[in-house]
C-alpha atoms as a PDB file:
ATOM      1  CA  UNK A   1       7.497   1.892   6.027  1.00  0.00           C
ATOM      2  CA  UNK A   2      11.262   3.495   5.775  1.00  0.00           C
ATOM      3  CA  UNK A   3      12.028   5.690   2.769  1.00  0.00           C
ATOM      4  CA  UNK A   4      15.051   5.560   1.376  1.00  0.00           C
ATOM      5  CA  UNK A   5      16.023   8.590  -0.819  1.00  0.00           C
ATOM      6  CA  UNK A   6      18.920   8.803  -2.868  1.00  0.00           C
ATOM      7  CA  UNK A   7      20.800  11.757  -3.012  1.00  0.00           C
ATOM      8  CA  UNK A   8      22.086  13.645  -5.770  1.00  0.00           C
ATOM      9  CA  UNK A   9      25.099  15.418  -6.895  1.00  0.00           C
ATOM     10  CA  UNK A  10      25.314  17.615 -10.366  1.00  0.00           C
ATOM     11  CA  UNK A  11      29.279  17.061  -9.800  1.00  0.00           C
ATOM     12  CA  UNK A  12      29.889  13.698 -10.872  1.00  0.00           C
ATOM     13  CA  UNK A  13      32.790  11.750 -11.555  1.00  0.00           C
ATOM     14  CA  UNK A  14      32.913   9.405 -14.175  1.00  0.00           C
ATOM     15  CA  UNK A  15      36.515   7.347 -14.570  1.00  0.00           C
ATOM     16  CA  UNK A  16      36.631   7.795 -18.533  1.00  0.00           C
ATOM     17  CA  UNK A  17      36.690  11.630 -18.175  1.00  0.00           C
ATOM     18  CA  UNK A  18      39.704  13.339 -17.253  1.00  0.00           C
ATOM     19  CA  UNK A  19      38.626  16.870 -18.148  1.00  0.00           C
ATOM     20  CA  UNK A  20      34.788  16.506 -16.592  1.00  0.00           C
ATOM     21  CA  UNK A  21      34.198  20.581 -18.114  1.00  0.00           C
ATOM     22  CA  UNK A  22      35.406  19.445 -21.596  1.00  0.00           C
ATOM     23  CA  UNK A  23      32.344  16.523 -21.872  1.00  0.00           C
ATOM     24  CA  UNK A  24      29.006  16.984 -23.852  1.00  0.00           C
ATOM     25  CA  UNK A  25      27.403  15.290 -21.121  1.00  0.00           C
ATOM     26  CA  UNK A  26      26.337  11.789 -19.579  1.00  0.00           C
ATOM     27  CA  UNK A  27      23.286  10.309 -18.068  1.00  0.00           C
ATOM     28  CA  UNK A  28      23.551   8.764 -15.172  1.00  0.00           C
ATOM     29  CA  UNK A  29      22.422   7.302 -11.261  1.00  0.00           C
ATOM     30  CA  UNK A  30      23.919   9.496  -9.191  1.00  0.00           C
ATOM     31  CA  UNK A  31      25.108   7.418  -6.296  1.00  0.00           C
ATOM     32  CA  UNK A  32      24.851   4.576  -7.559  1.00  0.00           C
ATOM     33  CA  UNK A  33      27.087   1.457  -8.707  1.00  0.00           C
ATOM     34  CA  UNK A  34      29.002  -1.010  -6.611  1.00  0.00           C
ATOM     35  CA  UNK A  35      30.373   1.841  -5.096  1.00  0.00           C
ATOM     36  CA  UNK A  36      26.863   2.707  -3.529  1.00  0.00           C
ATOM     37  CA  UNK A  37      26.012  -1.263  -2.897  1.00  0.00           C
ATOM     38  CA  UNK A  38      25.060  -0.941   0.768  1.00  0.00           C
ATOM     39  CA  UNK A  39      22.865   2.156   0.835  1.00  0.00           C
ATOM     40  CA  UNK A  40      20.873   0.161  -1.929  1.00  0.00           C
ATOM     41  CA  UNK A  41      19.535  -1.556   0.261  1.00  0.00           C
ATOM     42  CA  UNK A  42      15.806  -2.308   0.806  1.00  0.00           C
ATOM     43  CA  UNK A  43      14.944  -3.399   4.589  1.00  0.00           C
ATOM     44  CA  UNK A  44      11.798  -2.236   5.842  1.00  0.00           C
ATOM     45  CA  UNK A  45       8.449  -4.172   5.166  1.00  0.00           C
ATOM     46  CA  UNK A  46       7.906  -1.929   2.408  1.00  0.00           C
ATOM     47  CA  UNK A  47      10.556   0.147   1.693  1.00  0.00           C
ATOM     48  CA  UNK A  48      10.809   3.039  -0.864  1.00  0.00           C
ATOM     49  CA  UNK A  49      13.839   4.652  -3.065  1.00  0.00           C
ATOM     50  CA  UNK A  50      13.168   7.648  -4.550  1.00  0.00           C
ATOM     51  CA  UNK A  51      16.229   7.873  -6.398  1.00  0.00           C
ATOM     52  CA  UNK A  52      17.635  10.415  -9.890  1.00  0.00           C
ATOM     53  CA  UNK A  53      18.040  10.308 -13.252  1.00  0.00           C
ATOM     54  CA  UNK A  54      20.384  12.836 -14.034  1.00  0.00           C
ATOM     55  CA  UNK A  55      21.585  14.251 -17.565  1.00  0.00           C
ATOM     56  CA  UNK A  56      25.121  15.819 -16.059  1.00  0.00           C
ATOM     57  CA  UNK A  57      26.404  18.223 -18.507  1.00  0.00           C
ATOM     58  CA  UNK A  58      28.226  22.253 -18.324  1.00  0.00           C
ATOM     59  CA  UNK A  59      26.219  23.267 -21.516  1.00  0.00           C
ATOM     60  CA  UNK A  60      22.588  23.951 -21.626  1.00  0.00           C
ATOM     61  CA  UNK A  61      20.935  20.566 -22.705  1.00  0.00           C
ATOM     62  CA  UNK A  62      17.857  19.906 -24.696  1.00  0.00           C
ATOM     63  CA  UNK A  63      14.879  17.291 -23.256  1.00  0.00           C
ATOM     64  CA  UNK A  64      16.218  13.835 -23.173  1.00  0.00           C
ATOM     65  CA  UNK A  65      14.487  10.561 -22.526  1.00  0.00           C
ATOM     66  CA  UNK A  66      15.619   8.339 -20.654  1.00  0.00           C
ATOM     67  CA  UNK A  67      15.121   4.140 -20.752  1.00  0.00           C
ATOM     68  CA  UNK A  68      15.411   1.629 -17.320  1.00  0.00           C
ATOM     69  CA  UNK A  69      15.364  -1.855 -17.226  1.00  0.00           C
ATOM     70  CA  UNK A  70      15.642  -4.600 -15.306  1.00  0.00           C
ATOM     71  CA  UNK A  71      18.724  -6.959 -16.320  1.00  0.00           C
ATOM     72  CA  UNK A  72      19.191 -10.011 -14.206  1.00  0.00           C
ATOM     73  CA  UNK A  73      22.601 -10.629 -15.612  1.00  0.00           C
ATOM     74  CA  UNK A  74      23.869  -7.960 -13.888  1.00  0.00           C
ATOM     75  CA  UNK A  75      22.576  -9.849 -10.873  1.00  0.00           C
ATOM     76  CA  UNK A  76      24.742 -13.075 -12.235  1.00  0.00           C
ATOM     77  CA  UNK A  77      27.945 -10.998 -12.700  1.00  0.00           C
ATOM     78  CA  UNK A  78      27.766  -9.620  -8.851  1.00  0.00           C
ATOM     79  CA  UNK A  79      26.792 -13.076  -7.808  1.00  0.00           C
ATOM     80  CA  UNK A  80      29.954 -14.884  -9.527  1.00  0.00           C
ATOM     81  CA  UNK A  81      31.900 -12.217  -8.174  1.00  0.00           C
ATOM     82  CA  UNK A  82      30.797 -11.671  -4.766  1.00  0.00           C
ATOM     83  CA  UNK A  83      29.906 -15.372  -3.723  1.00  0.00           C
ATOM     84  CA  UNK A  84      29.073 -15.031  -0.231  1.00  0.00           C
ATOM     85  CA  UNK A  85      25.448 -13.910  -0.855  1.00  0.00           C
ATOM     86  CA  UNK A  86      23.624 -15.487  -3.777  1.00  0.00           C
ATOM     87  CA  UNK A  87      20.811 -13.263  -5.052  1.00  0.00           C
ATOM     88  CA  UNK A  88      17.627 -14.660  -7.010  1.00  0.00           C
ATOM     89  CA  UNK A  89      16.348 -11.904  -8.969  1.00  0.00           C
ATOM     90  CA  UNK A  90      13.045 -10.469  -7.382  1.00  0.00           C
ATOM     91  CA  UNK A  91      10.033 -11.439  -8.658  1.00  0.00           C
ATOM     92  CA  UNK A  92       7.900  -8.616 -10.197  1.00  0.00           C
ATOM     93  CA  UNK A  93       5.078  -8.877  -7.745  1.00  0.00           C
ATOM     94  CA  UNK A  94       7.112  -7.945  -5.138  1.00  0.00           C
ATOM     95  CA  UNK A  95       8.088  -4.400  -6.253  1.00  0.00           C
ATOM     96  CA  UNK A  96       6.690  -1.537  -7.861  1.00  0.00           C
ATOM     97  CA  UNK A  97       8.431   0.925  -9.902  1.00  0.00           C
ATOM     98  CA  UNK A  98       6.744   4.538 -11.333  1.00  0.00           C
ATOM     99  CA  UNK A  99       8.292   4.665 -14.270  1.00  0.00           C
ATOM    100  CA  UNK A 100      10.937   2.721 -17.036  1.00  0.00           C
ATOM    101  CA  UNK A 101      10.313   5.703 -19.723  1.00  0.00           C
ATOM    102  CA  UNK A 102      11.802   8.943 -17.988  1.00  0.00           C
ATOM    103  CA  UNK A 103      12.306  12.429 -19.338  1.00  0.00           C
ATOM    104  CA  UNK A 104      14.670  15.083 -18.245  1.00  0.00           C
ATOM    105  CA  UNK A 105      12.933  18.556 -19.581  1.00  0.00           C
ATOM    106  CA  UNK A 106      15.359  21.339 -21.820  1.00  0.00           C
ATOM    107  CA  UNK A 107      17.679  23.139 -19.386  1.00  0.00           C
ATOM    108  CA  UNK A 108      16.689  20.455 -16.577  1.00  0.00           C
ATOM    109  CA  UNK A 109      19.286  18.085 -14.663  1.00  0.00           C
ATOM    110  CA  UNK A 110      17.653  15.655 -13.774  1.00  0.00           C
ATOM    111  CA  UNK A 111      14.155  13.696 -13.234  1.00  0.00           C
ATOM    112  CA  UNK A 112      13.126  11.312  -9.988  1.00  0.00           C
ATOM    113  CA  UNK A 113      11.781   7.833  -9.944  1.00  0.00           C
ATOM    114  CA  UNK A 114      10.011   5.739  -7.122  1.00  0.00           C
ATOM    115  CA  UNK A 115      10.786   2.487  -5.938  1.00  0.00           C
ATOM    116  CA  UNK A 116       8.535   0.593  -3.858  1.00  0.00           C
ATOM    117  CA  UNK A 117       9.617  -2.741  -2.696  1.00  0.00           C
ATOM    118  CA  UNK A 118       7.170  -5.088  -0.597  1.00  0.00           C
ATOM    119  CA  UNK A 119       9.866  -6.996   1.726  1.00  0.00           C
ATOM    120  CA  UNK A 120       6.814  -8.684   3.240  1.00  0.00           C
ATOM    121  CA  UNK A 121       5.520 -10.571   0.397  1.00  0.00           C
ATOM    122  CA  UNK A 122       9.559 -12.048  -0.100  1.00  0.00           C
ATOM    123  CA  UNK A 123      10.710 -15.622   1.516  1.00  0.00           C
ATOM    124  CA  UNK A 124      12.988 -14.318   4.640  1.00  0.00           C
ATOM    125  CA  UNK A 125      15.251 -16.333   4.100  1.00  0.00           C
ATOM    126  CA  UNK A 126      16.029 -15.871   0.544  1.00  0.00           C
ATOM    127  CA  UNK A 127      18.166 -12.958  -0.711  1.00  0.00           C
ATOM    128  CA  UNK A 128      17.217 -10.937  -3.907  1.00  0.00           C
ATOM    129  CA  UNK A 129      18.005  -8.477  -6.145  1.00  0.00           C
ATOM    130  CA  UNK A 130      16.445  -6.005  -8.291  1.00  0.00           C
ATOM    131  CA  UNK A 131      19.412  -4.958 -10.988  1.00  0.00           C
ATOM    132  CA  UNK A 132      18.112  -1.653 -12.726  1.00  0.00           C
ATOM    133  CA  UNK A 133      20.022   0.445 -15.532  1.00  0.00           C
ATOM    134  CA  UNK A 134      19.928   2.777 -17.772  1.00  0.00           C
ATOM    135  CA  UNK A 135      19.079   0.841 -20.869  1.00  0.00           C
ATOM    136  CA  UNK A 136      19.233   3.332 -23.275  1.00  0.00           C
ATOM    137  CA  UNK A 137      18.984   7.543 -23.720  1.00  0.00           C
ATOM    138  CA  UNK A 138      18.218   9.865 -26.404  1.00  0.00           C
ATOM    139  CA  UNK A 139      21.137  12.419 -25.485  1.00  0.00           C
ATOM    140  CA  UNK A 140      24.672  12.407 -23.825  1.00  0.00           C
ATOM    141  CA  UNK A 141      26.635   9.249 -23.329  1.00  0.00           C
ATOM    142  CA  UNK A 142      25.078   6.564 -20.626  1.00  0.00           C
ATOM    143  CA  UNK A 143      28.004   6.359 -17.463  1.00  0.00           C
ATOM    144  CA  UNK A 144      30.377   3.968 -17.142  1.00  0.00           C
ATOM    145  CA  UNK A 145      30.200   3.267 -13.338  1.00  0.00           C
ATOM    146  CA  UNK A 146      27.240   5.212 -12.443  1.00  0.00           C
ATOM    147  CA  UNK A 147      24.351   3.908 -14.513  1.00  0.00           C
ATOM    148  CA  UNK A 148      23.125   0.498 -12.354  1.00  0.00           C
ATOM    149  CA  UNK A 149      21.028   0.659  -9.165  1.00  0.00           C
ATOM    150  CA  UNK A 150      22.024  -2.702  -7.323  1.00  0.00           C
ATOM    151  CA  UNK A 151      18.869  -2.685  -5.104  1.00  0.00           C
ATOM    152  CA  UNK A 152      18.337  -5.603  -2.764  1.00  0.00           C
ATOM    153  CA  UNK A 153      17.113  -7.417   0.069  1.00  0.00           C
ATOM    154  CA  UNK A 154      19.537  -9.684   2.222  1.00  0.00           C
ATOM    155  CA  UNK A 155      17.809 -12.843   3.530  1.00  0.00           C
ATOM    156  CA  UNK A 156      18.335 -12.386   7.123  1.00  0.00           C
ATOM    157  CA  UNK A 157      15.814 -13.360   9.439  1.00  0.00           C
ATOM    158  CA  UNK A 158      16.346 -11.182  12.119  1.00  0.00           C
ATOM    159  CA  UNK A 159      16.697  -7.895   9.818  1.00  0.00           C
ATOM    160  CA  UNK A 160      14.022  -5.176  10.361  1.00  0.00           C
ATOM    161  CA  UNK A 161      12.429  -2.764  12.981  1.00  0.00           C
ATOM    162  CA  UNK A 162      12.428  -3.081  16.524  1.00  0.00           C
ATOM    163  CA  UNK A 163      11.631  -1.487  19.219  1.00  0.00           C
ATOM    164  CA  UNK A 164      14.851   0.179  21.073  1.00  0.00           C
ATOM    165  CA  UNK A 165      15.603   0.700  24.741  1.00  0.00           C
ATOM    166  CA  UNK A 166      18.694   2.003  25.974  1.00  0.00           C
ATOM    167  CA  UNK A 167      20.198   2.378  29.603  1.00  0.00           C
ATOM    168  CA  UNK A 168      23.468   3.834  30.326  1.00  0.00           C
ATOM    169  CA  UNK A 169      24.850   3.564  34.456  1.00  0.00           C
ATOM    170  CA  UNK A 170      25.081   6.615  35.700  1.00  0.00           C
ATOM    171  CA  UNK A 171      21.519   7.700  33.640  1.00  0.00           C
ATOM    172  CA  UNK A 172      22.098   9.764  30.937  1.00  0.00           C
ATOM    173  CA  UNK A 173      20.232   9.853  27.645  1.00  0.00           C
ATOM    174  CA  UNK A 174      18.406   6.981  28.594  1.00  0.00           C
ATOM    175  CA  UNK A 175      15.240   6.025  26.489  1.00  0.00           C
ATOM    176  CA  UNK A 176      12.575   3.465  26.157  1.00  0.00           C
ATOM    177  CA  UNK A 177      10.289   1.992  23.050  1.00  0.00           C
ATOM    178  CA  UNK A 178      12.048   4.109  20.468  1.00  0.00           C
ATOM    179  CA  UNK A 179      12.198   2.851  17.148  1.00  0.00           C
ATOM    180  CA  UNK A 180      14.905   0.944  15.961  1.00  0.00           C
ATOM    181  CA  UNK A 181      16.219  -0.937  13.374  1.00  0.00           C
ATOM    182  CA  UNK A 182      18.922  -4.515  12.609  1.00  0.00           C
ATOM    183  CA  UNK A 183      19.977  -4.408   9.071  1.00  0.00           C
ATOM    184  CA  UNK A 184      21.629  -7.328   7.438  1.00  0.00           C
ATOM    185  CA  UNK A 185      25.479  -8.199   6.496  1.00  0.00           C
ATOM    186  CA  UNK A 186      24.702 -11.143   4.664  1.00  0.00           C
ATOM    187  CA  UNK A 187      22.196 -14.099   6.292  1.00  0.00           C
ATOM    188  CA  UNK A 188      23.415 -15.089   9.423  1.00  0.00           C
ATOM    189  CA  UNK A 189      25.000 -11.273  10.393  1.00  0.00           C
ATOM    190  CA  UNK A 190      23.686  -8.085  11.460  1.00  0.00           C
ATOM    191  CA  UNK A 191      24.820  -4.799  12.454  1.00  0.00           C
ATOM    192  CA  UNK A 192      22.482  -2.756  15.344  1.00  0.00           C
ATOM    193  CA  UNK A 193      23.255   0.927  16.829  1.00  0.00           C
ATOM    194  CA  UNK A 194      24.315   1.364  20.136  1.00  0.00           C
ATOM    195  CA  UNK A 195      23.227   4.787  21.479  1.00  0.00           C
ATOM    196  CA  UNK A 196      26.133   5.686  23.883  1.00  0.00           C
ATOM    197  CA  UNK A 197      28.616   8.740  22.892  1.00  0.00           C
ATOM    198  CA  UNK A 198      28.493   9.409  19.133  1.00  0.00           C
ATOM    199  CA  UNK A 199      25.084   6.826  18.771  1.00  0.00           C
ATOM    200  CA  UNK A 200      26.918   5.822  15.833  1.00  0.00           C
ATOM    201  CA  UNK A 201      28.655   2.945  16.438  1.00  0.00           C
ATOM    202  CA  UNK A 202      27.741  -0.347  15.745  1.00  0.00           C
ATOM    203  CA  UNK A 203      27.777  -3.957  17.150  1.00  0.00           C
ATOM    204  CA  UNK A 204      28.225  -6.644  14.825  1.00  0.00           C
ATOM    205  CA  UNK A 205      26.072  -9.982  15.475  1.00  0.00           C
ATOM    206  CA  UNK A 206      26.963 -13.611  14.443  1.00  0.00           C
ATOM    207  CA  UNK A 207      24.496 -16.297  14.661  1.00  0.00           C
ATOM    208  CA  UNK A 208      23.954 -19.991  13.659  1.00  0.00           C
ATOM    209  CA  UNK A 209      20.673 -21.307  12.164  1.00  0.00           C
ATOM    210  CA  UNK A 210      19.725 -24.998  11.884  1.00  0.00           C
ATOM    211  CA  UNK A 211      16.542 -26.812  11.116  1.00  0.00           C
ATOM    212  CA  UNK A 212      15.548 -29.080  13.244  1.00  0.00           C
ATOM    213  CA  UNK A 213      12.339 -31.006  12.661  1.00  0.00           C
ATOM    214  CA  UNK A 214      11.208 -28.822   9.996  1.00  0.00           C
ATOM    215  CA  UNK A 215      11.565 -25.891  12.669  1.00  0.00           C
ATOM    216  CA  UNK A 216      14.052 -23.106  12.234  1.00  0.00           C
ATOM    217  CA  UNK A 217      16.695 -22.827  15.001  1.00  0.00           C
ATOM    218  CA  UNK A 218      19.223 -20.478  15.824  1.00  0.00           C
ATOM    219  CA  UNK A 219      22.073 -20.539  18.113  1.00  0.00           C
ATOM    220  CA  UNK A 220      26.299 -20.006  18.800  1.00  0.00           C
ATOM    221  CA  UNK A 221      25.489 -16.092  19.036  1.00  0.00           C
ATOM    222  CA  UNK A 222      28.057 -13.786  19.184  1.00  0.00           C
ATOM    223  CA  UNK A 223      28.690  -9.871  19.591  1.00  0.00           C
ATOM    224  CA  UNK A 224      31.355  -7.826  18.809  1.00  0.00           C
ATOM    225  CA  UNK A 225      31.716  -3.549  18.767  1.00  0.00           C
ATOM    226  CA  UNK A 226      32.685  -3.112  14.940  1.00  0.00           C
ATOM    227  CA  UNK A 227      36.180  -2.895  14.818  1.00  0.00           C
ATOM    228  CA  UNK A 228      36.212   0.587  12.321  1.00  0.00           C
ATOM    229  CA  UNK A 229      33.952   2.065  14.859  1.00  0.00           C
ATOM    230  CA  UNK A 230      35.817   1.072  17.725  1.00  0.00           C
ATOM    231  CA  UNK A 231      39.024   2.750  16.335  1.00  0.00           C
ATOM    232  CA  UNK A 232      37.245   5.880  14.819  1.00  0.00           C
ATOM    233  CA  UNK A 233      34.984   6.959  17.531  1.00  0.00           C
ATOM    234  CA  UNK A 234      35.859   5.403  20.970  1.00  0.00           C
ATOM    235  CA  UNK A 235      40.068   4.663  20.716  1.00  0.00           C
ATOM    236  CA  UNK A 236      40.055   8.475  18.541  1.00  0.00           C
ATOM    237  CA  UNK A 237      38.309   9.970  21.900  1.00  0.00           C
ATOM    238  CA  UNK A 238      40.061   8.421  24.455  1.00  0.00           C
ATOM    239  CA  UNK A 239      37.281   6.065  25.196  1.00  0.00           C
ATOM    240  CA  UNK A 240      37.570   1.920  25.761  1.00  0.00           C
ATOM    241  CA  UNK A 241      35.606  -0.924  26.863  1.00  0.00           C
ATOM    242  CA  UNK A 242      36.897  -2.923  29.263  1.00  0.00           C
ATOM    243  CA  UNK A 243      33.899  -5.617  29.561  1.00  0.00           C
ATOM    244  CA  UNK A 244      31.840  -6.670  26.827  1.00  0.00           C
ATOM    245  CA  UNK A 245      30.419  -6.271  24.853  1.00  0.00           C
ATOM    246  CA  UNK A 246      28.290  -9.348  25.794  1.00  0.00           C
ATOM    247  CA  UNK A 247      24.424 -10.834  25.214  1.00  0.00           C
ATOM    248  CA  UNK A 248      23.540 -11.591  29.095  1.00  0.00           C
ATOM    249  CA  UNK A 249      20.242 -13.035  27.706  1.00  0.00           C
ATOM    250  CA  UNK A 250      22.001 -15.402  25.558  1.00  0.00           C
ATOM    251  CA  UNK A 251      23.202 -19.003  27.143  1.00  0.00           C
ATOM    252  CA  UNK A 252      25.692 -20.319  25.367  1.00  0.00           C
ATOM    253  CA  UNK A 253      24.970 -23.986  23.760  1.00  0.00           C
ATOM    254  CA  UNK A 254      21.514 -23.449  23.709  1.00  0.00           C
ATOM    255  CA  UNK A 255      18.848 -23.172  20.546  1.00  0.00           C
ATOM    256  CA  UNK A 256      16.369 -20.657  20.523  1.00  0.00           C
ATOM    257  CA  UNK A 257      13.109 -20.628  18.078  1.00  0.00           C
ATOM    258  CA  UNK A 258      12.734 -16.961  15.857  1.00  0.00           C
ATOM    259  CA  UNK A 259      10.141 -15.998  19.153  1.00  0.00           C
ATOM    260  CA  UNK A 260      12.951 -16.850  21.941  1.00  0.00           C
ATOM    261  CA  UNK A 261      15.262 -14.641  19.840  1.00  0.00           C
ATOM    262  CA  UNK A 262      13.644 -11.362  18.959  1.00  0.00           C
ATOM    263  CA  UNK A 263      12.148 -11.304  22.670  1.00  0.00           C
ATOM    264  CA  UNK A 264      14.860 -11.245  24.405  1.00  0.00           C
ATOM    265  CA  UNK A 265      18.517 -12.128  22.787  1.00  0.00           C
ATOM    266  CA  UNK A 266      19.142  -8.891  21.518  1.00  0.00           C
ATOM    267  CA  UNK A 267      20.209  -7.315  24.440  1.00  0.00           C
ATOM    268  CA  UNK A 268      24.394  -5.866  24.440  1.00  0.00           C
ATOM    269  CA  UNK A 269      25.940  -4.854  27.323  1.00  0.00           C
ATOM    270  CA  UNK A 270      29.656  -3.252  27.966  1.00  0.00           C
ATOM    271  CA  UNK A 271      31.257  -1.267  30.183  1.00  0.00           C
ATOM    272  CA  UNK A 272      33.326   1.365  29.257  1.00  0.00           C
ATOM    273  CA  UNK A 273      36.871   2.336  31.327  1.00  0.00           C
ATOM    274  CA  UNK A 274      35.123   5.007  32.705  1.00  0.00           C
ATOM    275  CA  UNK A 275      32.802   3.195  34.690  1.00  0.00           C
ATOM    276  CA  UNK A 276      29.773   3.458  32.070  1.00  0.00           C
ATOM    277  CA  UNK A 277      27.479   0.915  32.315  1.00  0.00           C
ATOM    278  CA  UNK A 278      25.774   0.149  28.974  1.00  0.00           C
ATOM    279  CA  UNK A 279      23.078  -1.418  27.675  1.00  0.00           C
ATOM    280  CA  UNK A 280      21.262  -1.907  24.306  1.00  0.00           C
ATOM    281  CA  UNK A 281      18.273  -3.548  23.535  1.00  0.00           C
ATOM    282  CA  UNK A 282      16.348  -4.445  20.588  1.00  0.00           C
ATOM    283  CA  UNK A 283      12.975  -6.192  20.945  1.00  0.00           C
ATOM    284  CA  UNK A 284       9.799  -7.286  19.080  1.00  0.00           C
ATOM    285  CA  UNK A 285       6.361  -5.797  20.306  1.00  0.00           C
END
């Protein structure tokens, strides 16, 4: 189970206020929004957001309630805007949520709400989304670009936890059966830590999937060091790879089933100009 929680600022910024002090006050997700997209979401088996409903005013302010709701055609918008996913909305028995009816006591800033979503119970392969907003509130004005959670699950079937080993040549930091984790860019694309120097930069893997025979297939993989990363943490230190990286368990023109896959084609590999010999690897138990 991963949780997920949402952090919170009292200083928000809301584009139809110049003069933030000047405002009566406005309720709103902080965090949340397009701008916030990708840290909605939900990847885990069961994942959980604990996320806030905040009432963000400079004057004392009196108990508010606050309304959520669902609203699939916020789902429709992002899909005819963003076309390369296309999200079904998620069905209700897939997700749990504490509360629609919140209130934020006298003198209080905000109030918290639980999301859990069960991943497990979802078709893989299928991407959803689970729109919620602030419907309506009893005080302050309802924010312009910080009043929709876009929570969702990318239909990816290789997304989700692993087990982790990592191996760097000469040893250093080396580890084995540590948990781990491939989160999706969109269904046939996911992004996967590798551990060495700042253990923040991340590869970026393509894949093809067929059906053949009724049976899912995948194949044409490919792995690339993201590009941002590669500028902002190895080029800004001096660093470079001068081989790789590269999947040595992966043979290129072949098909492997989901089992072939998460057993064994995971594996990066690079060496850096300094001689470092890396290696990441993300398996299934």
């Amino acid at each position: 189970m991963t949780l997920i929680t949402i952090v919170f600022s009292s200083c928000l910024k809301d584009s139809r206020y110049v003069n933030f002090p000047a405002a009566t006050g406005f309720v709103n997700f902080p965090q949340s929004g397009l701008a916030a997209f990708g840290s909605d979401a939900m990847t885990s088996d069961t994942s959980v957001a604990k996320f806030a409903v905040s009432y963000a005013t400079t004057n004392a302010n009196p108990a508010i309630s606050v309304t959520l709701a669902v609203d699939p055609s916020l789902m429709a918008a992002y899909n005819a805007a963003n076309p390369g996913i296309v999200y079904q909305i998620m069905p209700a028995s897939a997700y749990k949520l504490s509360t629609t009816s919140v209130n934020i006591a006298a003198g209080a800033q905000y109030s918290f709400v639980t999301l859990t979503v069960y991943k497990n119970t979802l078709d893989p392969t299928v991407s959803y989304m689970l729109p919620i907003k602030i419907a309506s509130a009893t005080g302050g004005t309802i924010s312009a670009n910080q009043s929709v959670h876009y929570f969702h699950v990318i239909g990816n079937d290789f997304a989700g936890a692993y087990l982790y080993d990592y191996t760097r040549i000469p040893a250093a930091g080396n580890f084995v059966g540590h948990p781990g984790v491939l989160l999706p860019d969109s269904p046939t694309q996911l992004e996967g830590i590798s551990s060495y120097f700042a253990a923040t930069e991340r590869y970026i893997i393509n894949f093809t999937k067929t059906t053949v025979g009724g049976v899912a297939m995948y194949s044409n993989f490919t792995v690339i060091m993201n590009p941002s990363d590669y500028q902002s943490i190895f080029v800004a230190n001096g660093l470079a790879i001068t081989t790789g990286p590269t999947l040595p368990n992966y043979t290129a023109g072949t098909s492997y089933t989901y089992n072939q896959v998460v057993h064994g084609i995971f594996k990066m590999h690079y060496i850096t100009a300094s001689g470092r010999d890396v290696t990441d690897y993300y398996y299934k138990p």
